[in-house]
N, C-alpha and C. Protein backbone atom coordinates (compact mmCIF):
# COMPACT_ATOMS: atom_id res chain seq x y z
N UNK A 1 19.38 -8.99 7.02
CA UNK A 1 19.09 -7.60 7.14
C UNK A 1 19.05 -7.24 8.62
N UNK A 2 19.99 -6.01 8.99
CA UNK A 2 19.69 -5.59 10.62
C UNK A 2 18.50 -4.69 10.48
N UNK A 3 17.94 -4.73 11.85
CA UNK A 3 16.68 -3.30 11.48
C UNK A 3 16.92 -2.76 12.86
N UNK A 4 17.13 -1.73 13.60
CA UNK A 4 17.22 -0.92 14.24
C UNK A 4 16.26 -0.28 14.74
N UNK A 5 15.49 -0.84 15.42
CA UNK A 5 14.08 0.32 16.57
C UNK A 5 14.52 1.12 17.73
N UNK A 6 13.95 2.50 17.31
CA UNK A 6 14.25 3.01 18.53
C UNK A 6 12.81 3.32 18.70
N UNK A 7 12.68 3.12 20.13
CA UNK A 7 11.60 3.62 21.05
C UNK A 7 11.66 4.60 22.08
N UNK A 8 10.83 4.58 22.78
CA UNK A 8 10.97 6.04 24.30
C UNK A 8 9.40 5.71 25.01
N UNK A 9 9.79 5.78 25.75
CA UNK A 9 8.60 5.69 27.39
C UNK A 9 8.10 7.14 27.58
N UNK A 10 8.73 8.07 26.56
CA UNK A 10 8.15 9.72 26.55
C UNK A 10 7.20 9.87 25.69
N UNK A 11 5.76 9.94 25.82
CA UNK A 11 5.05 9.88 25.14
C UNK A 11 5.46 10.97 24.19
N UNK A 12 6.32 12.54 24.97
CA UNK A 12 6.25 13.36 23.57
C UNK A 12 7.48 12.82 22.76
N UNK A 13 8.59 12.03 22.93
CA UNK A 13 9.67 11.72 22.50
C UNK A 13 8.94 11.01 21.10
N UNK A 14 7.83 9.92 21.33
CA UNK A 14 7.77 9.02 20.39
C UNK A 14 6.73 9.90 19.52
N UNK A 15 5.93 10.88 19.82
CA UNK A 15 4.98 11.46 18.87
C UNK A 15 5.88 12.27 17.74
N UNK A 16 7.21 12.90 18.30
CA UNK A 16 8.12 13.04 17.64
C UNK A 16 8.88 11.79 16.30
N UNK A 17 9.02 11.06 17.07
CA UNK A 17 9.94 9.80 16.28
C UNK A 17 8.54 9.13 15.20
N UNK A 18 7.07 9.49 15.72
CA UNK A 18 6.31 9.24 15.00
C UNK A 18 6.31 9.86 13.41
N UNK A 19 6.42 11.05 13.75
CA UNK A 19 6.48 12.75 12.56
C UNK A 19 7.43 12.20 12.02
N UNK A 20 8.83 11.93 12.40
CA UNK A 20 10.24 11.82 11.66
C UNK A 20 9.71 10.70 10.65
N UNK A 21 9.34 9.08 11.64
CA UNK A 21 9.01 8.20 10.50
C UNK A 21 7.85 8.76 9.21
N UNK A 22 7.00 9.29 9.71
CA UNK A 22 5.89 9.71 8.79
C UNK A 22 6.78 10.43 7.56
N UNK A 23 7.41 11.00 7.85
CA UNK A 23 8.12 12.31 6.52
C UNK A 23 9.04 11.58 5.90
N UNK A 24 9.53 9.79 6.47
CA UNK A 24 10.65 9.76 5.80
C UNK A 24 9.71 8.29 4.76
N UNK A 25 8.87 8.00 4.99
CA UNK A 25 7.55 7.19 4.27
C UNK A 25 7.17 8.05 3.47
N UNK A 26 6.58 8.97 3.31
CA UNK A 26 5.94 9.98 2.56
C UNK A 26 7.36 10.26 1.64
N UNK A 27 8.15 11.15 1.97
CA UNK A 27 9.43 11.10 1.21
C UNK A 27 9.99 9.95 -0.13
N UNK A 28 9.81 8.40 0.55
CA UNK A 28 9.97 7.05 -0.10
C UNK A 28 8.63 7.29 -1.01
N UNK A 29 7.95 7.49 -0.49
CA UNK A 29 6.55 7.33 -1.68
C UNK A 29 6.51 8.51 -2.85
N UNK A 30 6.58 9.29 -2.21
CA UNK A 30 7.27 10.49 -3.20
C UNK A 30 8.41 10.14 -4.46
N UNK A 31 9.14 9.72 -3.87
CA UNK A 31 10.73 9.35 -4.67
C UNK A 31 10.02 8.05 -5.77
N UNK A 32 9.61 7.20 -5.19
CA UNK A 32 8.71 6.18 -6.03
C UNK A 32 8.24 6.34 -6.77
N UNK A 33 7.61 7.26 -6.67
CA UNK A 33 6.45 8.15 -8.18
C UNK A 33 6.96 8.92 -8.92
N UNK A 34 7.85 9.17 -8.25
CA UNK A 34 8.86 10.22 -9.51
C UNK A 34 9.59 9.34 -10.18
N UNK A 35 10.00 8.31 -10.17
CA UNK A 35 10.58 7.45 -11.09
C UNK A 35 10.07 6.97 -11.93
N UNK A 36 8.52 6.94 -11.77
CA UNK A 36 7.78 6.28 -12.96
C UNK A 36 7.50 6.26 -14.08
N UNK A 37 7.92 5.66 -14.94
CA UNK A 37 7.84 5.98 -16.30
C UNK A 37 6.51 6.31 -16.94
N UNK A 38 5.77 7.72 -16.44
CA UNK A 38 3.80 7.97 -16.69
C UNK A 38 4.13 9.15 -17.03
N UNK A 39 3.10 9.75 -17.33
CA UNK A 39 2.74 11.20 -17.48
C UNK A 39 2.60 11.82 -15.78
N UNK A 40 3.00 13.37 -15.99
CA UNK A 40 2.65 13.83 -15.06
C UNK A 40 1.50 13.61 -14.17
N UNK A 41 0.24 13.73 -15.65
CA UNK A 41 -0.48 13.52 -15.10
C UNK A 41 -1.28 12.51 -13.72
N UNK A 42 -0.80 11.22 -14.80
CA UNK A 42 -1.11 10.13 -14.30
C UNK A 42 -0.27 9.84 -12.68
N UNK A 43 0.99 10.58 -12.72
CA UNK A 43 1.29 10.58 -11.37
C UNK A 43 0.70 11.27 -10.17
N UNK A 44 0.03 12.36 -10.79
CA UNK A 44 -0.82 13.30 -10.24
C UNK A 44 -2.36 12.38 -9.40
N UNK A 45 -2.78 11.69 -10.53
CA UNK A 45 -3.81 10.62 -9.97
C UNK A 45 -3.49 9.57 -8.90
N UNK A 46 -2.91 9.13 -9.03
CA UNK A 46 -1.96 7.83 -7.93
C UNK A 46 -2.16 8.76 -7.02
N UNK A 47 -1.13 10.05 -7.05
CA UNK A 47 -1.29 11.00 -5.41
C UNK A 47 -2.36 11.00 -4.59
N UNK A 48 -3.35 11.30 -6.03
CA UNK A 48 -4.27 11.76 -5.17
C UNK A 48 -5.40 10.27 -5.11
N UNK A 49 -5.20 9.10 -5.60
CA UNK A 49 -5.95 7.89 -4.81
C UNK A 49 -5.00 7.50 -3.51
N UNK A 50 -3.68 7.39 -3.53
CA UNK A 50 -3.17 7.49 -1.90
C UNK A 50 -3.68 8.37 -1.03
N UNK A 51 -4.38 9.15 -1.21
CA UNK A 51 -4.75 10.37 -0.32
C UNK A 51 -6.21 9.87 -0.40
N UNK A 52 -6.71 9.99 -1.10
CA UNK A 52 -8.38 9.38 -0.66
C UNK A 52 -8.21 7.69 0.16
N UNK A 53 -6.98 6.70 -0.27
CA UNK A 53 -7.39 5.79 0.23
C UNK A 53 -6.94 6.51 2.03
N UNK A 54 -6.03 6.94 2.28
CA UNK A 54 -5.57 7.41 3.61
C UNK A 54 -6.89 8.08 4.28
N UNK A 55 -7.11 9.07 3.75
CA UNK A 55 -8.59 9.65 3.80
C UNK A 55 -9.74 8.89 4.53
N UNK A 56 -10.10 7.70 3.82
CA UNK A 56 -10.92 6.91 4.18
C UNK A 56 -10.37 5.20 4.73
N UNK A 57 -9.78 5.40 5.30
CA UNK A 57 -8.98 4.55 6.19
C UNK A 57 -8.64 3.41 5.36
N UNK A 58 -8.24 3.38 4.16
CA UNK A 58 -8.66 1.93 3.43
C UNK A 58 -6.79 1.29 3.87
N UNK A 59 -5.74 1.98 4.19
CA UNK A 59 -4.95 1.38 4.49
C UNK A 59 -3.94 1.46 6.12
């Protein structure tokens, strides 16, 4: 597998490249849960324990 890092010595460059990675994680986690073979509901719950665990720093 290649993996490709880009970095920057611009602190605002990388708070940027920070946001991009963040939306394209969130996005993947998104897409993940929509595939799941659950109830709405139950996808609805998962959301919202990723968000309490984020919340409270658990990951």
């Amino acid at each position: 597998m290649n993996v490709i890092v880009y970095s920057s010595d611009d602190k605002e460059k990388m708070e940027i490249l920070s946001i991009k990675v963040a939306e394209i994680y969130a996005a993947a986690i998104l897409n993940t849960i929509d595939k799941l073979k659950c109830s709405k509901q139950q996808k609805l719950k998962l959301l919202d324990e990723i968000r309490a665990c984020k919340e409270n720093n658990l990951y």
